[in-house]
N, C-alpha and C. Protein backbone atom coordinates (compact mmCIF):
# COMPACT_ATOMS: atom_id res chain seq x y z
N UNK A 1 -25.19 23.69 7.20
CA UNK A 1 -26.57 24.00 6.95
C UNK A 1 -27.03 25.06 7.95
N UNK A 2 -27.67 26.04 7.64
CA UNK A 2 -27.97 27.42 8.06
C UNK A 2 -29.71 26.99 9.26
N UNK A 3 -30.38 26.43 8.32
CA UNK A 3 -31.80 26.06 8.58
C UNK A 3 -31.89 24.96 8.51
N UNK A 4 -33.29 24.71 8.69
CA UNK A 4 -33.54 23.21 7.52
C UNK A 4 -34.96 23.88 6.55
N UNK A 5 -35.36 24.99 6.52
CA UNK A 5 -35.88 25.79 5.27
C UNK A 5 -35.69 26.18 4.27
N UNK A 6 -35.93 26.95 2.88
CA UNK A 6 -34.85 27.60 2.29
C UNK A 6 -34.76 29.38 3.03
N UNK A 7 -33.69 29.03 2.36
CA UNK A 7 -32.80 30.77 2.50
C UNK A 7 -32.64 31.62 1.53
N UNK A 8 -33.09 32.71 1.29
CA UNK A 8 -32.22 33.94 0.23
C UNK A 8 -31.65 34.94 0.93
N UNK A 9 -30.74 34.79 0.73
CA UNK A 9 -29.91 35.92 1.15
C UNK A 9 -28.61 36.95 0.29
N UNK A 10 -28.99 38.07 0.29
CA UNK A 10 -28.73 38.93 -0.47
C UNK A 10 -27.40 39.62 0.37
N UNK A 11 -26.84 39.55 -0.72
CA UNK A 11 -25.01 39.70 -0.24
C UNK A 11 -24.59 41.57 -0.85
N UNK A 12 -24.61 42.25 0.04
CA UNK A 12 -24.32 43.49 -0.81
C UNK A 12 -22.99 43.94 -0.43
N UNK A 13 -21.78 43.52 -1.19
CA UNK A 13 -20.84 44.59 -0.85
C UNK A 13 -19.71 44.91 -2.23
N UNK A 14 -19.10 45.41 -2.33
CA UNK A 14 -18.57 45.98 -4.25
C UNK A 14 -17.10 44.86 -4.27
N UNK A 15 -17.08 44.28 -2.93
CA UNK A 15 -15.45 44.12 -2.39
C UNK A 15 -15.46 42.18 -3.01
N UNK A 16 -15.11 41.83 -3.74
CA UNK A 16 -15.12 40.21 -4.46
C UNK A 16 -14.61 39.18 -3.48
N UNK A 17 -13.42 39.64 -2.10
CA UNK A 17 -13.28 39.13 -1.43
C UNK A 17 -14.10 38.55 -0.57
N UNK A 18 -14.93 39.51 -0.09
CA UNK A 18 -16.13 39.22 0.78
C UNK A 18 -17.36 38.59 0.40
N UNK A 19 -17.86 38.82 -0.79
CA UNK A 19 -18.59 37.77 -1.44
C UNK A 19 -18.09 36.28 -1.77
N UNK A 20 -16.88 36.12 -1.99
CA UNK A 20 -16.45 34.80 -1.55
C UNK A 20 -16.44 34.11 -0.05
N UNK A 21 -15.76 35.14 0.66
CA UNK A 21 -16.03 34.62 2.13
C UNK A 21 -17.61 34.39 2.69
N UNK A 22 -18.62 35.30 2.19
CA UNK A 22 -20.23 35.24 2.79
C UNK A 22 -20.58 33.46 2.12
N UNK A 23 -20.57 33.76 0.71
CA UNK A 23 -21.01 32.41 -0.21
C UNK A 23 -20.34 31.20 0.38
N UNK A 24 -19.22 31.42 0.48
CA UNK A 24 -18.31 29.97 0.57
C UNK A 24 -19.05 29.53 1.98
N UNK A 25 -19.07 30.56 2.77
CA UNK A 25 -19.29 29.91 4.24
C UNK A 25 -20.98 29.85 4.41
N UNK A 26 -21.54 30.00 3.54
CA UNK A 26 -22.88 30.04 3.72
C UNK A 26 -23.91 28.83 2.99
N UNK A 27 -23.31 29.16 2.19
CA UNK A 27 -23.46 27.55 0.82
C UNK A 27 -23.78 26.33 1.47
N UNK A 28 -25.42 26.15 0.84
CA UNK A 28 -25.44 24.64 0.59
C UNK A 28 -26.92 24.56 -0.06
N UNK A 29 -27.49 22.98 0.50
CA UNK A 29 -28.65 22.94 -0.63
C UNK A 29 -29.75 23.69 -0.01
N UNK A 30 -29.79 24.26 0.97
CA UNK A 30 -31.18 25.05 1.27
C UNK A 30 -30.78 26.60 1.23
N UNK A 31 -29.98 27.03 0.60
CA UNK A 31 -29.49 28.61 0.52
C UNK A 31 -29.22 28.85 -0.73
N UNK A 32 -29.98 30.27 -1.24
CA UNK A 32 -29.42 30.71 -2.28
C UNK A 32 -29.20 32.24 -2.17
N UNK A 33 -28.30 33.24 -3.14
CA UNK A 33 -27.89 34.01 -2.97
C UNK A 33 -28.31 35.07 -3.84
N UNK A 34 -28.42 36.43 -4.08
CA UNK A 34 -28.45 37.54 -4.87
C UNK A 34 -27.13 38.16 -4.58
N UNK A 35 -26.19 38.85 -5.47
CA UNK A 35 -25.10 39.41 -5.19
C UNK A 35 -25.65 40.76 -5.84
N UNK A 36 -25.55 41.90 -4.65
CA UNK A 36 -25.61 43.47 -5.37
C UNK A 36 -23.69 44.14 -4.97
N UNK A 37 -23.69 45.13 -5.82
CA UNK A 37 -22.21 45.62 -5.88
C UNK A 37 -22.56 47.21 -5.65
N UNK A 38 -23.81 47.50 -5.70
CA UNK A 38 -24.33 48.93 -5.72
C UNK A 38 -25.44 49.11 -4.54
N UNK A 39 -25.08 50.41 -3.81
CA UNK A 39 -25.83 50.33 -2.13
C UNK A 39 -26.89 51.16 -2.78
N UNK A 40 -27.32 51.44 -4.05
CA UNK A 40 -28.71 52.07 -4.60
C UNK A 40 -29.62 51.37 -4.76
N UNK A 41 -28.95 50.03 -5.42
CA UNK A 41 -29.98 49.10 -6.15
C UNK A 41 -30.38 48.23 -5.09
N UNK A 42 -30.10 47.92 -3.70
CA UNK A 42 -30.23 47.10 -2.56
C UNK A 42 -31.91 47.45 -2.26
N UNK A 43 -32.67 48.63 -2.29
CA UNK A 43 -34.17 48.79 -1.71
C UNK A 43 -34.80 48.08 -3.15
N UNK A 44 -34.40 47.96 -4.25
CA UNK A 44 -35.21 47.18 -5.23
C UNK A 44 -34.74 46.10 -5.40
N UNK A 45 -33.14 45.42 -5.16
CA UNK A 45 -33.38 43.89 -5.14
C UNK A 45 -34.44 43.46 -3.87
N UNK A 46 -34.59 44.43 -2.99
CA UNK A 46 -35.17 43.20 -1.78
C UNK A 46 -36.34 43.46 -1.94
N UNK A 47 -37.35 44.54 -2.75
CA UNK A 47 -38.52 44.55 -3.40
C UNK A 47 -39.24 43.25 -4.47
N UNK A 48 -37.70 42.97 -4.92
CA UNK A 48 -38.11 42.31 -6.39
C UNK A 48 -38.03 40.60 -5.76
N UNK A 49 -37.01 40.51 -4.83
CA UNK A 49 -36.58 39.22 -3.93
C UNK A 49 -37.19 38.84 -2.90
N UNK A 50 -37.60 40.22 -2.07
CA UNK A 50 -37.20 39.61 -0.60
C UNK A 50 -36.70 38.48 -0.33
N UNK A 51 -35.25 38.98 0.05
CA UNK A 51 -34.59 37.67 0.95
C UNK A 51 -34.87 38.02 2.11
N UNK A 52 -34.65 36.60 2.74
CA UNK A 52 -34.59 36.57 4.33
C UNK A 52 -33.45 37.35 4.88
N UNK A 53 -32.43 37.52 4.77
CA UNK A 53 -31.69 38.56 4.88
C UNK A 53 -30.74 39.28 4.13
N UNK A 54 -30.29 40.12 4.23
CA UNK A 54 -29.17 41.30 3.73
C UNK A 54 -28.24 40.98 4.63
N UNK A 55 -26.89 40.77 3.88
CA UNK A 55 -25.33 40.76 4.40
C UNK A 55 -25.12 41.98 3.68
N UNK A 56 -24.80 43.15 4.53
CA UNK A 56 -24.59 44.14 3.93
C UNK A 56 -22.92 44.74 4.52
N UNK A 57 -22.14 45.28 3.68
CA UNK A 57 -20.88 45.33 3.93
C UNK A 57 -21.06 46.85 4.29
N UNK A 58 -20.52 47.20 5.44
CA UNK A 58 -20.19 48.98 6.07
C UNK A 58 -20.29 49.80 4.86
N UNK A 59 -19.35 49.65 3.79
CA UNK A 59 -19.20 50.53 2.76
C UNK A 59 -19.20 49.87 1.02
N UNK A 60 -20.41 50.57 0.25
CA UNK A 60 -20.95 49.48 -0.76
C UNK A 60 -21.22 50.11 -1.90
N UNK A 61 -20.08 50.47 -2.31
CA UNK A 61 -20.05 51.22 -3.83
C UNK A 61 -19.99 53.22 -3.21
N UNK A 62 -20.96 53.94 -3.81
CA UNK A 62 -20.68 55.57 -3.28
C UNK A 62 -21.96 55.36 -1.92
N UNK A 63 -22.40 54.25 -1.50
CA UNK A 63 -23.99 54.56 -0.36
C UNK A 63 -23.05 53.31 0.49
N UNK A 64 -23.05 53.98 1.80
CA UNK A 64 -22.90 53.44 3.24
C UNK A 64 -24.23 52.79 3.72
N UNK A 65 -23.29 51.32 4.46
CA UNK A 65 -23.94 50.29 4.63
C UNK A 65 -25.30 50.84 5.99
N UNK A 66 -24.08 52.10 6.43
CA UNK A 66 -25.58 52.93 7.59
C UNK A 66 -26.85 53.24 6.93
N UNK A 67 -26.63 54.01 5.78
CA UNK A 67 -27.33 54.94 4.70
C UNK A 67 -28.57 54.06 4.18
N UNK A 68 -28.19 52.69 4.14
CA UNK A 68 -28.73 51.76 2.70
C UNK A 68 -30.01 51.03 4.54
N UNK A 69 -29.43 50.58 5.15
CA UNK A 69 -30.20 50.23 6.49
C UNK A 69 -31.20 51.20 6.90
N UNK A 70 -30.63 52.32 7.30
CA UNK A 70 -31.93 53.74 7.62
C UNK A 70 -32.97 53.57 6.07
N UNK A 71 -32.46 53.47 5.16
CA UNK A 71 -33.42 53.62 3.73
C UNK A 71 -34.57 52.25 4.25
N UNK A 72 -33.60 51.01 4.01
CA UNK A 72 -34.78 50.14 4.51
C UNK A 72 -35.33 50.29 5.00
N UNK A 73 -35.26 50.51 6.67
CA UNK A 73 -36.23 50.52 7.72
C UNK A 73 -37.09 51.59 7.46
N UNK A 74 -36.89 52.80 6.73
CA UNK A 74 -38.05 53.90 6.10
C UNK A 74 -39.01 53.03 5.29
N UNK A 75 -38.26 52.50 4.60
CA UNK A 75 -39.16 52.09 3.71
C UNK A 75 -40.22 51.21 4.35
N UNK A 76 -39.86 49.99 5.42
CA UNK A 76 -40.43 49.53 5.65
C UNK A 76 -41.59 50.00 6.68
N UNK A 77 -41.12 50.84 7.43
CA UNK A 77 -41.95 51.22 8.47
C UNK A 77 -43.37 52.20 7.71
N UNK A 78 -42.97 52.59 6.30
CA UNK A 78 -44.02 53.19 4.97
C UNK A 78 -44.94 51.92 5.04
N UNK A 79 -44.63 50.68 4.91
CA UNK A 79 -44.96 49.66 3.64
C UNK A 79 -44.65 49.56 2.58
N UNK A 80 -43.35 50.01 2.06
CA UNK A 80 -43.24 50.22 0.73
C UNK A 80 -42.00 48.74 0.82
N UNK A 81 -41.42 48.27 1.37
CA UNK A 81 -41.20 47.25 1.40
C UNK A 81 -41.38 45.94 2.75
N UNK A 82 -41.18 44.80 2.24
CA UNK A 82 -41.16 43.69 3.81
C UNK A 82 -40.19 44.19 4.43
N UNK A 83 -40.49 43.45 5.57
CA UNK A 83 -39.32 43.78 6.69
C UNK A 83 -38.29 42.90 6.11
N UNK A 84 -37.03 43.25 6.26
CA UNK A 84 -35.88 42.20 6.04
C UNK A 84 -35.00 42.47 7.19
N UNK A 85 -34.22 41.09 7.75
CA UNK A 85 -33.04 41.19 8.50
C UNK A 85 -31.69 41.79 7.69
N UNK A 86 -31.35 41.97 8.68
CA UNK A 86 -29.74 42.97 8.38
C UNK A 86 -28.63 42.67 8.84
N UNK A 87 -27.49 42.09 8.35
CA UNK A 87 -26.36 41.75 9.28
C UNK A 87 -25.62 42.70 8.41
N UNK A 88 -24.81 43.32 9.49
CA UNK A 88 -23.94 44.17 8.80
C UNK A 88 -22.53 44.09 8.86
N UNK A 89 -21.67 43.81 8.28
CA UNK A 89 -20.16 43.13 8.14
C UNK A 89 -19.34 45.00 8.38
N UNK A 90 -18.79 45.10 9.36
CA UNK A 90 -18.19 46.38 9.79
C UNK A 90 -16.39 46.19 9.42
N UNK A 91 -15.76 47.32 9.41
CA UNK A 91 -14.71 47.20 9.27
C UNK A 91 -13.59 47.38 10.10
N UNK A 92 -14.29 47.61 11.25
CA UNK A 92 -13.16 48.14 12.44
C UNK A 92 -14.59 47.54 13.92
N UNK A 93 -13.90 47.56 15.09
CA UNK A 93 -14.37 47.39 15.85
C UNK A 93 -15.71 48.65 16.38
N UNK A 94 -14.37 49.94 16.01
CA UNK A 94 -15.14 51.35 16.36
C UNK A 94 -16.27 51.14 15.68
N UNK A 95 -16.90 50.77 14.81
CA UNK A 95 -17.78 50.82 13.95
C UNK A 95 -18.99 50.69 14.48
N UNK A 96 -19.20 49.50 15.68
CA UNK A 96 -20.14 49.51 15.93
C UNK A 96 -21.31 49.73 16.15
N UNK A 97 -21.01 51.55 16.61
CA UNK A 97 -21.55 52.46 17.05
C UNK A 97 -22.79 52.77 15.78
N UNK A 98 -22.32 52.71 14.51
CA UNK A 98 -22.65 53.18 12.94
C UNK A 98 -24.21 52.24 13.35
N UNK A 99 -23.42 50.38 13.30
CA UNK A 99 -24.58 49.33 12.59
C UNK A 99 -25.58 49.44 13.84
N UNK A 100 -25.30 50.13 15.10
CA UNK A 100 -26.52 50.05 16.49
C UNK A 100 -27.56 51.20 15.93
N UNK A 101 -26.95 52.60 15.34
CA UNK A 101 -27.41 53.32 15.00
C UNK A 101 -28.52 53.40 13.54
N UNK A 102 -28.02 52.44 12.97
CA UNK A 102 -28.31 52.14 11.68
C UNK A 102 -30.18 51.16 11.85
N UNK A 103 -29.40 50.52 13.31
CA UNK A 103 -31.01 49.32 13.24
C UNK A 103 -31.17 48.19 12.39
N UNK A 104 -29.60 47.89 12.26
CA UNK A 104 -29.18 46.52 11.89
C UNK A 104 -29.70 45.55 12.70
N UNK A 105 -29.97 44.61 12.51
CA UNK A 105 -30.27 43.56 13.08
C UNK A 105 -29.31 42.80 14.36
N UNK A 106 -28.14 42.71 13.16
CA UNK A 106 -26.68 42.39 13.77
C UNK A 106 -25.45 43.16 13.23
N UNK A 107 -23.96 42.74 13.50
CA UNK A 107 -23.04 42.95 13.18
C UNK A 107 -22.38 41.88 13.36
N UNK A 108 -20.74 42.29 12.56
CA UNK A 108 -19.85 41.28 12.46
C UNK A 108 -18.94 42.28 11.93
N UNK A 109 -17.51 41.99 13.10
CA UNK A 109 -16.08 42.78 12.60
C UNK A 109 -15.66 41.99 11.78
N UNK A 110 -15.03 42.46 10.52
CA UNK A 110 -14.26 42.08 9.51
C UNK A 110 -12.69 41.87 9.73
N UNK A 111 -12.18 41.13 10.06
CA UNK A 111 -12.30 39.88 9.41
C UNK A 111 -12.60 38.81 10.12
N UNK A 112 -13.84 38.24 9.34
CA UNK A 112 -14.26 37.05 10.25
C UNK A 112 -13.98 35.79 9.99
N UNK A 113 -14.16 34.83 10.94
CA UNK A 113 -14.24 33.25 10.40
C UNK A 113 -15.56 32.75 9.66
N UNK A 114 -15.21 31.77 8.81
CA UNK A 114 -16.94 30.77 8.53
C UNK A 114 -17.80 30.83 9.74
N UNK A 115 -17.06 30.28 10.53
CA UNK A 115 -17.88 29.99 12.00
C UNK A 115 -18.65 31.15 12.46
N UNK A 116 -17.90 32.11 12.46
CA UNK A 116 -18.39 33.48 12.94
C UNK A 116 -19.18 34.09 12.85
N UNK A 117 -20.04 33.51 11.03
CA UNK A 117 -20.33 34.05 10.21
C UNK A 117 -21.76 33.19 10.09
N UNK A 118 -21.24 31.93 10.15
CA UNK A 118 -22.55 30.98 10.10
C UNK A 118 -23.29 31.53 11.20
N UNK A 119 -22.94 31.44 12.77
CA UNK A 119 -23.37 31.60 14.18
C UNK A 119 -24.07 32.98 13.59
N UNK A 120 -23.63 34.31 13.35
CA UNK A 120 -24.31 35.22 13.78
C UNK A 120 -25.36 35.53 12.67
N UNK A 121 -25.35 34.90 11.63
CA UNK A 121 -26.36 34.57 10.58
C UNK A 121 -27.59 33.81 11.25
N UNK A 122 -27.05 32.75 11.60
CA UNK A 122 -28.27 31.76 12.51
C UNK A 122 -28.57 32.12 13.39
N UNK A 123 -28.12 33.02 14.41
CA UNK A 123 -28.63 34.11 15.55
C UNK A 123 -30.09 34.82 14.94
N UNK A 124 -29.48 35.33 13.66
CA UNK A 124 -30.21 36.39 13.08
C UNK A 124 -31.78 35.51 12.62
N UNK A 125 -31.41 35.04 11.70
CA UNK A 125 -32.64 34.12 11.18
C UNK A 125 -33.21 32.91 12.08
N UNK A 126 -32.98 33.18 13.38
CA UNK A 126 -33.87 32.25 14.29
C UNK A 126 -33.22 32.66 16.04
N UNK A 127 -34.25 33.44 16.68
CA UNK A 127 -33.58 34.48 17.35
C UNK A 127 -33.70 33.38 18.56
N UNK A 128 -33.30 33.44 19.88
CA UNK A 128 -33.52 32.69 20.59
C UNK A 128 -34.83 32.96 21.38
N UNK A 129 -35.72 32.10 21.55
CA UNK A 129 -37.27 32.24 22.23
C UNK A 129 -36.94 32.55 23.36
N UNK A 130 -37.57 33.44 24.34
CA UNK A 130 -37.26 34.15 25.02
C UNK A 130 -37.99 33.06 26.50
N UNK A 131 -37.99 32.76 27.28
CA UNK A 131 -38.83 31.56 28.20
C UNK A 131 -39.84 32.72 28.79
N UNK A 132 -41.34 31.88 29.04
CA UNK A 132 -41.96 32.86 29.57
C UNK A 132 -41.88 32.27 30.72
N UNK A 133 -41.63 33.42 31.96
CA UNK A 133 -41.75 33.00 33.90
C UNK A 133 -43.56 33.04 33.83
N UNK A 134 -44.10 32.31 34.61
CA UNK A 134 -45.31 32.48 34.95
C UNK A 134 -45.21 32.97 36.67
N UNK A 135 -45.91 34.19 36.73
CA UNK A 135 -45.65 34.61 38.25
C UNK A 135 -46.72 34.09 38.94
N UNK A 136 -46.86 33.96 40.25
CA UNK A 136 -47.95 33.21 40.66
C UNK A 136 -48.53 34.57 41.30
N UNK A 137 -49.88 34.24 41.05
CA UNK A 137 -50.73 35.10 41.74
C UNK A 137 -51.01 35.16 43.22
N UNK A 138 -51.09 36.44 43.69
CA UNK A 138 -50.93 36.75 44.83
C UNK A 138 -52.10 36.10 45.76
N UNK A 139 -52.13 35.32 46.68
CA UNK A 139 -52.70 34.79 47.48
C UNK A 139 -53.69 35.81 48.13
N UNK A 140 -55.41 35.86 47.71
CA UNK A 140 -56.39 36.34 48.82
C UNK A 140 -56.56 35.82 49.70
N UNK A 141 -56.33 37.15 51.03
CA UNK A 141 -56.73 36.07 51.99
C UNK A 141 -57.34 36.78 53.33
């Protein structure tokens, strides 16, 4: 179990393997899924959906998983869509560089575990609260 809310989360990548690995390891009764195969149609499923997040795969039909992220965050920073989280499933380590640039939320090297996958999902959709220090005020005197 991901939450104890529900979930949509929108799975974009063309590759059948990886949509089995996201679903299988993500699955249960408070999660449901949208599967896109096309990195065009991704700014109008999450118009028509908004999910809570996008699993978006590096490379997703002829539009890069960088390409389809910069589009979102335009869009959103317009208003033309909600904000949505972004985990981005990379294919090499080097990659990194792409999903920091991109303003992904997160990443994840391919090939991952369930575990790997659950954790940096649940990172994403519930970030850790940050503690506030209270400083003490400086003594008049």
């Amino acid at each position: 179990m991901l939450t104890s809310f529900l979930v949509h989360i929108l799975v974009a990548t063309d590759a059948d393997h990886v949509v089995s690995s996201v679903t299988d390891a993500l699955s249960g009764p408070n999660t449901s899924f949208t599967i896109c195969r096309e990195g065009r149609l991704i700014s109008d499923l999450v118009a028509e959906r908004t999910p809570d997040l996008v699993v978006l795969d590096l490379q997703i039909g002829s539009k890069g998983g960088m390409a389809v992220t910069m589009d979102l965050r335009l869009d959103e920073s317009s208003g033309a869509l909600p904000t949505v989280k972004v985990l981005m499933l990379l294919d090499r380590q080097a990659d990194v560089h792409l999903a920091r640039r991109s303003a992904a939320d997160a990443y994840l090297v391919k090939p991952f575990t369930p575990l790997a996958l659950k954790k940096a999902v649940r990172d994403v959709l519930n970030p850790p609260v940050a503690e506030s220090i209270e400083e003490e005020a400086p003594v008049a005197g």
